[in-house]
PDB file of N, CA and C in Angstrom:
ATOM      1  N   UNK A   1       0.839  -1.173   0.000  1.00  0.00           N
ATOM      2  CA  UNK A   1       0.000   0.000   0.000  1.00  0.00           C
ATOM      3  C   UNK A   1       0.884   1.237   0.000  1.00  0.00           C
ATOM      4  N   UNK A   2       0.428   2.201  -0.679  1.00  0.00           N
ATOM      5  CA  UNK A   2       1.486   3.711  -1.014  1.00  0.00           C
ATOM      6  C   UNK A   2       1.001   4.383   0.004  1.00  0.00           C
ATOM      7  N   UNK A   3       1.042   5.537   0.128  1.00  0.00           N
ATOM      8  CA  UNK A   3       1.269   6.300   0.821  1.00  0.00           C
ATOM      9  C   UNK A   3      -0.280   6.995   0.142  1.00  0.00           C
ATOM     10  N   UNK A   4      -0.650   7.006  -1.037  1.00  0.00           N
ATOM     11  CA  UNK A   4      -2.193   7.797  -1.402  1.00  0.00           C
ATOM     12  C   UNK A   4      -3.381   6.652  -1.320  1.00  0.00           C
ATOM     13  N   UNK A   5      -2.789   5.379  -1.668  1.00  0.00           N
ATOM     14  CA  UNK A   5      -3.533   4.283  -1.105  1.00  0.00           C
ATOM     15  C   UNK A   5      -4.078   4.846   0.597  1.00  0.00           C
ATOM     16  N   UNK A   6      -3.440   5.076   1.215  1.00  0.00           N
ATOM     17  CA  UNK A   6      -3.940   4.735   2.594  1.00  0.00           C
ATOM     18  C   UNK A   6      -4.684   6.054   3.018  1.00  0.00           C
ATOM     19  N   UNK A   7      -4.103   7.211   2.098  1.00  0.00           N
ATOM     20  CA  UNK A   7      -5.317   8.640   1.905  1.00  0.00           C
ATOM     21  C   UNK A   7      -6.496   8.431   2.036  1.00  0.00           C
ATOM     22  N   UNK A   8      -6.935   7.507   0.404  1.00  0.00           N
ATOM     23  CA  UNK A   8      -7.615   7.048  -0.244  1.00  0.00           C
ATOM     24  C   UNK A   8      -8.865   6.305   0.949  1.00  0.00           C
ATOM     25  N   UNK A   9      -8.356   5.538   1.526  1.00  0.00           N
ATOM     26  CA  UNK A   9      -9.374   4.235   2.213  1.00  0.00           C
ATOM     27  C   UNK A   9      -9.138   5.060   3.252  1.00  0.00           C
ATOM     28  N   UNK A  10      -8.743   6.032   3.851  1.00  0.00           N
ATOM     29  CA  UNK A  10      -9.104   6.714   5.928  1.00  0.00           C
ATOM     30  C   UNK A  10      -9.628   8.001   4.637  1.00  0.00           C
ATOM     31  N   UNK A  11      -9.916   8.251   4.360  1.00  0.00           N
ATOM     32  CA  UNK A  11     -11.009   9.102   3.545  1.00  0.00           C
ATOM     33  C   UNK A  11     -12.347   8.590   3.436  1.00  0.00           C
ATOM     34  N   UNK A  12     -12.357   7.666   2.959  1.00  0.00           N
ATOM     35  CA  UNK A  12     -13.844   6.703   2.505  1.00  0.00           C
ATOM     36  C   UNK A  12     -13.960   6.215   3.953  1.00  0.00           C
ATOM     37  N   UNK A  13     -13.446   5.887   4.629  1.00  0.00           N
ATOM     38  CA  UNK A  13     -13.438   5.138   5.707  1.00  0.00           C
ATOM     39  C   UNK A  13     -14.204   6.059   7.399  1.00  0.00           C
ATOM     40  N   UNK A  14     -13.875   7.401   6.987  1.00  0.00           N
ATOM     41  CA  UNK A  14     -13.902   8.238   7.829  1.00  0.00           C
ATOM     42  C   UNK A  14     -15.043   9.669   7.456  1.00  0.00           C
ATOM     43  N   UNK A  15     -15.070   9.439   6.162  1.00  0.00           N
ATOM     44  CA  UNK A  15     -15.957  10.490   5.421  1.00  0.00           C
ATOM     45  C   UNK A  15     -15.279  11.612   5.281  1.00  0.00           C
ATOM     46  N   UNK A  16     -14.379  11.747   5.297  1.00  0.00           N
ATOM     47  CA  UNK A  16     -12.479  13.139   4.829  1.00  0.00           C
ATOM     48  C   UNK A  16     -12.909  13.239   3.559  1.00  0.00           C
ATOM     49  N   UNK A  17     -12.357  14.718   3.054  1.00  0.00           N
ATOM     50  CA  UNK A  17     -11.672  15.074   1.779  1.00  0.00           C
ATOM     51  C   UNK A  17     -10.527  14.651   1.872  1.00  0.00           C
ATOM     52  N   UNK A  18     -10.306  13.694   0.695  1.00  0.00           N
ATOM     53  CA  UNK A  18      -8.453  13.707   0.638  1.00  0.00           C
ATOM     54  C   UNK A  18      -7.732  14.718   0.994  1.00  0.00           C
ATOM     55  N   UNK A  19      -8.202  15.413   0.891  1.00  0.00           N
ATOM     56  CA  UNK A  19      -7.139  16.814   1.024  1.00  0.00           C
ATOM     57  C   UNK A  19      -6.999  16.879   2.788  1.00  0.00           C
ATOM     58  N   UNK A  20      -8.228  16.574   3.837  1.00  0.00           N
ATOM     59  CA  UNK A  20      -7.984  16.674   5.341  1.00  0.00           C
ATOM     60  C   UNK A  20      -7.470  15.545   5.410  1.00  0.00           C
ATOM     61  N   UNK A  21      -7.892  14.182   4.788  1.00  0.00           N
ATOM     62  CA  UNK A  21      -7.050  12.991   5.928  1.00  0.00           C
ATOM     63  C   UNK A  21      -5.261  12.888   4.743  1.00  0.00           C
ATOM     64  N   UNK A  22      -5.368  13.741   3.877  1.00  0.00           N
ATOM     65  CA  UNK A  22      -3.460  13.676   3.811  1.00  0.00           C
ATOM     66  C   UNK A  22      -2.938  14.598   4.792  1.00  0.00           C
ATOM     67  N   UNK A  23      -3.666  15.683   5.168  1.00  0.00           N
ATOM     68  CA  UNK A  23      -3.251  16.817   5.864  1.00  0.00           C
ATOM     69  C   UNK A  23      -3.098  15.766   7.128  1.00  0.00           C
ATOM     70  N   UNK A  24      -4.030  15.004   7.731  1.00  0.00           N
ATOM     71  CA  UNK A  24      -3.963  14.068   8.962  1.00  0.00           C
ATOM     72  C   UNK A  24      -3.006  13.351   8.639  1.00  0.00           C
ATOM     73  N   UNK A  25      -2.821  12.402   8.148  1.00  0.00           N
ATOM     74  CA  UNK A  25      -1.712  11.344   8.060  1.00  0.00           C
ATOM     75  C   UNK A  25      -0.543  12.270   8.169  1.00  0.00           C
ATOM     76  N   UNK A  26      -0.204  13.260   7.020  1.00  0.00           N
ATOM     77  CA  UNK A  26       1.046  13.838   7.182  1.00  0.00           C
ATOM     78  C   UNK A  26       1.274  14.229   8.613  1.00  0.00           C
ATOM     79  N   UNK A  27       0.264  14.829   9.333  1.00  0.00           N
ATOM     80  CA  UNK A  27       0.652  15.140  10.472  1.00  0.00           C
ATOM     81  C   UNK A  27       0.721  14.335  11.712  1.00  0.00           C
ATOM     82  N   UNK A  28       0.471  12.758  11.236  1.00  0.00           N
ATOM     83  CA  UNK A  28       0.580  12.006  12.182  1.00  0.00           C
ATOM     84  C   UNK A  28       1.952  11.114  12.078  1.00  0.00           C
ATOM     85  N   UNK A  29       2.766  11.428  10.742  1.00  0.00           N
ATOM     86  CA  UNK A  29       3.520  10.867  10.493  1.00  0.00           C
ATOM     87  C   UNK A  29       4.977  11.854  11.157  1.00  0.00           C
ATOM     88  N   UNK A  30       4.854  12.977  10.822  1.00  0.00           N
ATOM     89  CA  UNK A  30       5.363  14.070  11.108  1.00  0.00           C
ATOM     90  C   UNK A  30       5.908  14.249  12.800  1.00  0.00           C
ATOM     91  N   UNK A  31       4.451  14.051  13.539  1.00  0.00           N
ATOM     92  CA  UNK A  31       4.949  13.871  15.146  1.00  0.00           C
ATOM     93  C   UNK A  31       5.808  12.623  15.576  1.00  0.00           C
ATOM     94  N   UNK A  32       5.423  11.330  14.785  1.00  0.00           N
ATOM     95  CA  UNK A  32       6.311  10.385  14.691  1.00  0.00           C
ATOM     96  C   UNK A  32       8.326  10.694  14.779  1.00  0.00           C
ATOM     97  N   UNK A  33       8.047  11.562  13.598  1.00  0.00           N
ATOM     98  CA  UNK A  33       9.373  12.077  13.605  1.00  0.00           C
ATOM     99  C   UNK A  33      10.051  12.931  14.187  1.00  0.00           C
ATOM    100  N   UNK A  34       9.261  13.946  14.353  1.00  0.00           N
ATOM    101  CA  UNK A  34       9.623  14.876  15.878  1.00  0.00           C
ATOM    102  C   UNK A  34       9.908  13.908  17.083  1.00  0.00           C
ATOM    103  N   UNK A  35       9.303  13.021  17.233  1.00  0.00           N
ATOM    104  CA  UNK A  35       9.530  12.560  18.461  1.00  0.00           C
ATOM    105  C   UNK A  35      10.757  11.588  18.631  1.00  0.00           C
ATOM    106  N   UNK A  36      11.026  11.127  17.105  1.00  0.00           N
ATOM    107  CA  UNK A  36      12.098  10.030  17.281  1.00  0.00           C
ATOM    108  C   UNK A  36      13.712  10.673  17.140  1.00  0.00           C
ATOM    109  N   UNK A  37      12.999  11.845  16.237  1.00  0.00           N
ATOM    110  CA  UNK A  37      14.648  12.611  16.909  1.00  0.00           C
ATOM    111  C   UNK A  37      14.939  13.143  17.801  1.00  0.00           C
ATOM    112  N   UNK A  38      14.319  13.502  18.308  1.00  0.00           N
ATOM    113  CA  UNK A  38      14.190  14.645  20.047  1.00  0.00           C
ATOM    114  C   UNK A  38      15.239  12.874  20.957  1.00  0.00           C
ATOM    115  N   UNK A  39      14.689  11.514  20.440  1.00  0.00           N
ATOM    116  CA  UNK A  39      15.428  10.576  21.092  1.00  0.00           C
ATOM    117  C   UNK A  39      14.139   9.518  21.577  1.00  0.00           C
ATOM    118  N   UNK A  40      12.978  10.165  21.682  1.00  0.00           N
ATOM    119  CA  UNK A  40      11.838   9.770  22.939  1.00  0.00           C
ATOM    120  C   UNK A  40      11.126   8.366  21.563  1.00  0.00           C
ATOM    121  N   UNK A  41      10.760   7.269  22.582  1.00  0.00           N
ATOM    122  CA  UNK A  41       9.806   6.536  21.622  1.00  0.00           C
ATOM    123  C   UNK A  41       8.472   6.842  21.672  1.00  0.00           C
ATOM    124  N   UNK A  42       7.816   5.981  20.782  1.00  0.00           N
ATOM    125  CA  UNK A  42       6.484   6.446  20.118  1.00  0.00           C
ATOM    126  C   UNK A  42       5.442   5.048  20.474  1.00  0.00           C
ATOM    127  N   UNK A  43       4.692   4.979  21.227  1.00  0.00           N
ATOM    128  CA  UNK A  43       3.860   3.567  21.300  1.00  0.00           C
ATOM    129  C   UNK A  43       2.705   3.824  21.250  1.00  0.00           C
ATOM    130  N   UNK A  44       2.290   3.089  20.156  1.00  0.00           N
ATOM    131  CA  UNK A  44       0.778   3.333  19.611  1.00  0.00           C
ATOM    132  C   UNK A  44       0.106   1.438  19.919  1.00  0.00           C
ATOM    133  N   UNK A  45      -0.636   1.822  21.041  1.00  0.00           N
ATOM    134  CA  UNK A  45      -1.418   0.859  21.253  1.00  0.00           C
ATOM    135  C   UNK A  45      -2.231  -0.540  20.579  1.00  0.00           C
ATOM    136  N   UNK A  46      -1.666  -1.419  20.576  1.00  0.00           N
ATOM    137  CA  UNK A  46      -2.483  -2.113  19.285  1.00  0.00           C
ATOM    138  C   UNK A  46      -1.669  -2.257  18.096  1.00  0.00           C
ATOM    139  N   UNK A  47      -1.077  -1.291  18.286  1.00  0.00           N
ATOM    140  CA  UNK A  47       0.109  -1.074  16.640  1.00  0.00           C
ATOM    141  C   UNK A  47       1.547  -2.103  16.999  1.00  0.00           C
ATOM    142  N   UNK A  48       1.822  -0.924  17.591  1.00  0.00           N
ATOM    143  CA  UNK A  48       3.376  -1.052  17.679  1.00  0.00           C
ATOM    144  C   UNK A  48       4.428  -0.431  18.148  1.00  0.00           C
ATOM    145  N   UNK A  49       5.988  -0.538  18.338  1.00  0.00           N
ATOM    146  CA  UNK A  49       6.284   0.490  19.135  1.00  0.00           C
ATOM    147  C   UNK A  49       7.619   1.063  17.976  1.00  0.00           C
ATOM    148  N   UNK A  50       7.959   2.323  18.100  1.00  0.00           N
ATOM    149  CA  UNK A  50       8.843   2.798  17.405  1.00  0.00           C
ATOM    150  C   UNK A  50       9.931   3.479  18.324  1.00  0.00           C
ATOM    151  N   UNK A  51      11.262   2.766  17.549  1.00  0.00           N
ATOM    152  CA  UNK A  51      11.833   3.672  19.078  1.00  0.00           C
ATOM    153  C   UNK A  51      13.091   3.760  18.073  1.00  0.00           C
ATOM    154  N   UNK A  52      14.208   4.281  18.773  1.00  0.00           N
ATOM    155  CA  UNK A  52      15.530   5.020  18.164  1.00  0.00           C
ATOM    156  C   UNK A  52      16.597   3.722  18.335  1.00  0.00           C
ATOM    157  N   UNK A  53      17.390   3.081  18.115  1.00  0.00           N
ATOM    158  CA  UNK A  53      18.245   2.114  17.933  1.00  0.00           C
ATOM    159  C   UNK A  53      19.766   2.539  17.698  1.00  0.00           C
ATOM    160  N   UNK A  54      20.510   2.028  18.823  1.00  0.00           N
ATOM    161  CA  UNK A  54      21.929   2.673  18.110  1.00  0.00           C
ATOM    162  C   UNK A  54      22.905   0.797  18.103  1.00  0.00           C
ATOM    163  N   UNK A  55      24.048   1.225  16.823  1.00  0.00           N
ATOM    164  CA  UNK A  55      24.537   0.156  16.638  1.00  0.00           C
ATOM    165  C   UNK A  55      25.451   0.406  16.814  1.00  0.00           C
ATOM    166  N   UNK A  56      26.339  -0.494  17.235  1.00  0.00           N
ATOM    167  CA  UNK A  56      27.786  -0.207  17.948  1.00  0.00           C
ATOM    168  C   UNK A  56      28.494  -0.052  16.344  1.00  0.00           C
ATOM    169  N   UNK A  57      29.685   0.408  16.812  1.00  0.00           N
ATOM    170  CA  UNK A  57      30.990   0.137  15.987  1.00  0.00           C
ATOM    171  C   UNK A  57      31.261  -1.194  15.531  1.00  0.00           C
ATOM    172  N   UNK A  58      31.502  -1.576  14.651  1.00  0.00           N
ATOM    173  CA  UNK A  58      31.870  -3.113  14.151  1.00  0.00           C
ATOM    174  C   UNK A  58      32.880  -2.851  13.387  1.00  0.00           C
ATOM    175  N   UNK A  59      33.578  -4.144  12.883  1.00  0.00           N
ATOM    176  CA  UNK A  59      34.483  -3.804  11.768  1.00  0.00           C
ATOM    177  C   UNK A  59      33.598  -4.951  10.918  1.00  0.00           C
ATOM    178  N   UNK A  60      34.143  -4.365   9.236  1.00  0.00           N
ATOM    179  CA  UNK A  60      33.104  -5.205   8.512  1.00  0.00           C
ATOM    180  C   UNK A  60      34.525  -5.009   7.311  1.00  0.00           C
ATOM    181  N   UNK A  61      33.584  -5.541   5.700  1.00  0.00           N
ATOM    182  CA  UNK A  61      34.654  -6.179   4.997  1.00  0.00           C
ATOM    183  C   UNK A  61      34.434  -5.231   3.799  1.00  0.00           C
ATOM    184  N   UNK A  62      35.244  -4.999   3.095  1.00  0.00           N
ATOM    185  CA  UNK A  62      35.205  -4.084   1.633  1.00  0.00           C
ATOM    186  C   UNK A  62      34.806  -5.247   0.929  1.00  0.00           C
ATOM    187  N   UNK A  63      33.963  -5.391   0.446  1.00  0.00           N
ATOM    188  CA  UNK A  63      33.640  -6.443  -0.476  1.00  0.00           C
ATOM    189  C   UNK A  63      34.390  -6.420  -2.099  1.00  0.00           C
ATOM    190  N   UNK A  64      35.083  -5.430  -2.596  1.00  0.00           N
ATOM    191  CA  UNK A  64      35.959  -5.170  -3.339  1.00  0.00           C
ATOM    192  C   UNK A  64      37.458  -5.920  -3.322  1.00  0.00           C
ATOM    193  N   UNK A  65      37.664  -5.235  -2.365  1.00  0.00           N
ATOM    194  CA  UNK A  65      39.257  -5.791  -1.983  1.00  0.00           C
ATOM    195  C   UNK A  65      39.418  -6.472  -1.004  1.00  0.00           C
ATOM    196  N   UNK A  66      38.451  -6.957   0.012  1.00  0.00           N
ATOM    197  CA  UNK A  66      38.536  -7.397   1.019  1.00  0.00           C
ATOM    198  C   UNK A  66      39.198  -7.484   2.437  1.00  0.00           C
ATOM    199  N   UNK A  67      39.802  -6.219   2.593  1.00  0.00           N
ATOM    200  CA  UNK A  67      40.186  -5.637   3.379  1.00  0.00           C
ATOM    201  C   UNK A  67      39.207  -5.310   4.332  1.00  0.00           C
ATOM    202  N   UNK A  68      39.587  -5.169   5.669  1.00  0.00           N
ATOM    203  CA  UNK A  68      38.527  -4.694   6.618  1.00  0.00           C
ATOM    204  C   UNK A  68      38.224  -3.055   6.658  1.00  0.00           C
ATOM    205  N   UNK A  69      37.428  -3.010   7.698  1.00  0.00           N
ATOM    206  CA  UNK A  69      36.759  -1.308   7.516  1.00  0.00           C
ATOM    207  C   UNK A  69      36.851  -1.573   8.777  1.00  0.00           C
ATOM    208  N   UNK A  70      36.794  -0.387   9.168  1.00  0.00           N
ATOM    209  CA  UNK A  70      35.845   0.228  10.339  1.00  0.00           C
ATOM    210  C   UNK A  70      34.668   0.647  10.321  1.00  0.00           C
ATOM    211  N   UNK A  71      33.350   0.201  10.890  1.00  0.00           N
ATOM    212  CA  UNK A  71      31.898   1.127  10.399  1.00  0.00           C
ATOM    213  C   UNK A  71      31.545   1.336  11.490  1.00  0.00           C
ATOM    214  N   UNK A  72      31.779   3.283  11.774  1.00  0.00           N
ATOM    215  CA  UNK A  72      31.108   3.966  12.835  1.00  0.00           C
ATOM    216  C   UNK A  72      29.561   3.440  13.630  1.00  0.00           C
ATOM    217  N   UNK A  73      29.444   3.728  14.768  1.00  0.00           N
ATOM    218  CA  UNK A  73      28.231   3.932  15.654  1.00  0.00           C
ATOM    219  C   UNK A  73      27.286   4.246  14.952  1.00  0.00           C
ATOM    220  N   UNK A  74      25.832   4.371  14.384  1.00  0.00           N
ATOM    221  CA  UNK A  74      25.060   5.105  14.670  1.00  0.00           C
ATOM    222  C   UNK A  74      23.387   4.815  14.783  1.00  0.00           C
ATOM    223  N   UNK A  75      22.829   5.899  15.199  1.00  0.00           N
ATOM    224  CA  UNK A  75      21.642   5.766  15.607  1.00  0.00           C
ATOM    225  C   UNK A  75      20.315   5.395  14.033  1.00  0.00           C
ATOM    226  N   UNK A  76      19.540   4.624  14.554  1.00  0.00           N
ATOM    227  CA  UNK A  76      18.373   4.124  13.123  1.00  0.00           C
ATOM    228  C   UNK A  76      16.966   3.811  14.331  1.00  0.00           C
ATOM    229  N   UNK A  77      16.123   4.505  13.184  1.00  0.00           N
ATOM    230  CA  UNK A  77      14.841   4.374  13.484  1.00  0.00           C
ATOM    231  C   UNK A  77      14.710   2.528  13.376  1.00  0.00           C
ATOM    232  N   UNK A  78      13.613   2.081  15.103  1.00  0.00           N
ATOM    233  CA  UNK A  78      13.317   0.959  14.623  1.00  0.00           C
ATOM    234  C   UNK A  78      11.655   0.742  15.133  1.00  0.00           C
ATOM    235  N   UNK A  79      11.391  -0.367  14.903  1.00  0.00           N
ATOM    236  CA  UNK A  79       9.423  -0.866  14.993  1.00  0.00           C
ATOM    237  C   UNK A  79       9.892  -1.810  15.534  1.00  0.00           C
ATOM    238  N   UNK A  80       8.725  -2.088  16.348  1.00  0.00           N
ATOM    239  CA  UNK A  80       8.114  -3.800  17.320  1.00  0.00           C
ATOM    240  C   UNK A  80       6.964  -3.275  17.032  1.00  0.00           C
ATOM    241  N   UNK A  81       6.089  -4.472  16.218  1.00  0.00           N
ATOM    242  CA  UNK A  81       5.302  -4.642  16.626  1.00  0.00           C
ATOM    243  C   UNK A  81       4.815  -5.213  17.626  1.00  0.00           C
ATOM    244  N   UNK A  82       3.501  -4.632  17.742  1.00  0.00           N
ATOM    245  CA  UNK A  82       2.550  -5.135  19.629  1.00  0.00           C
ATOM    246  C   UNK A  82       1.930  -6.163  18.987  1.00  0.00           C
ATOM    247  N   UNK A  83       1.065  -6.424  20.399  1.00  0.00           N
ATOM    248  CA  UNK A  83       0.444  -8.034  20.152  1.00  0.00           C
ATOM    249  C   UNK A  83      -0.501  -8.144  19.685  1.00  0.00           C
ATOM    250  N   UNK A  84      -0.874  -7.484  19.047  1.00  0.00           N
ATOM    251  CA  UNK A  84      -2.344  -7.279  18.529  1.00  0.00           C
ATOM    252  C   UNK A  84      -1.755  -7.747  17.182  1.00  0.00           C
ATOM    253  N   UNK A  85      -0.941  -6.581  16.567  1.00  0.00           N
ATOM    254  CA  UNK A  85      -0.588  -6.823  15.270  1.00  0.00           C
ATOM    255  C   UNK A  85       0.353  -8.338  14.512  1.00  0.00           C
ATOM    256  N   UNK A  86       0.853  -8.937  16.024  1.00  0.00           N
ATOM    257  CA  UNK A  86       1.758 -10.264  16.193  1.00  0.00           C
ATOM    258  C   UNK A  86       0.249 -11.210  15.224  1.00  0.00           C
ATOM    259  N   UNK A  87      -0.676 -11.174  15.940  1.00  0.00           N
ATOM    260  CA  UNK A  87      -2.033 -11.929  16.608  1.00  0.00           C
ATOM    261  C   UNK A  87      -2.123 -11.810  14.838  1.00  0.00           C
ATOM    262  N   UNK A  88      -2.892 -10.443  14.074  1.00  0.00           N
ATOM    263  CA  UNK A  88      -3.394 -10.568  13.499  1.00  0.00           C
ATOM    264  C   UNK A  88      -2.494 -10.935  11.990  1.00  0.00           C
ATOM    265  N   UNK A  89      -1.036 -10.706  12.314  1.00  0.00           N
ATOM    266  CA  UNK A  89      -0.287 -11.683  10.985  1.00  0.00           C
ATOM    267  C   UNK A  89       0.139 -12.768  10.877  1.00  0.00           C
ATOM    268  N   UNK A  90       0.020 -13.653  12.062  1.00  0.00           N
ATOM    269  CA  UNK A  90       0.122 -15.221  11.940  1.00  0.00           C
ATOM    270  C   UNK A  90      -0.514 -15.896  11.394  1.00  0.00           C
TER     271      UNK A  90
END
């Protein structure tokens, strides 16, 4: 599903002009992201949880020459899903 797909059906679904439930989604997607950079997670009940992830330093391989690397620390957006959503994709 795209991103106008899901406009599309919480429009019909809700009785919206496309034009308010993109304005909604964008802005629900939006606090998502405010919140995951500020550091703080995001848990939406039923859904799932979104939180900030950091990965250590590793050394890894040039797949070219095969020489090792060094690959820095850093932080990545991650999801768990909750049990609801476990429940309803098995």
């Amino acid at each position: 599903m795209t991103k106008n797909e899901l406009v599309e059906r919480v429009a019909k679904k809700v009785g919206l002009t496309k034009k308010t439930s993109f304005e909604a989604i964008n802005t629900v997607f939006a606090q998502i992201r405010e919140s995951l950079a500020k550091g703080d997670k995001v848990v939406i009940t039923g859904f799932g949880t979104f939180k900030v992830r950091t990965r250590n330093t590793r050394v890894g391989r040039n797949p070219q020459t095969g020489s090792s690397i060094k690959i820095p620390s850093h932080r990545l957006a991650g999801f768990t899903a909750g049990k609801t959503l476990r429940r309803l994709i098995k």
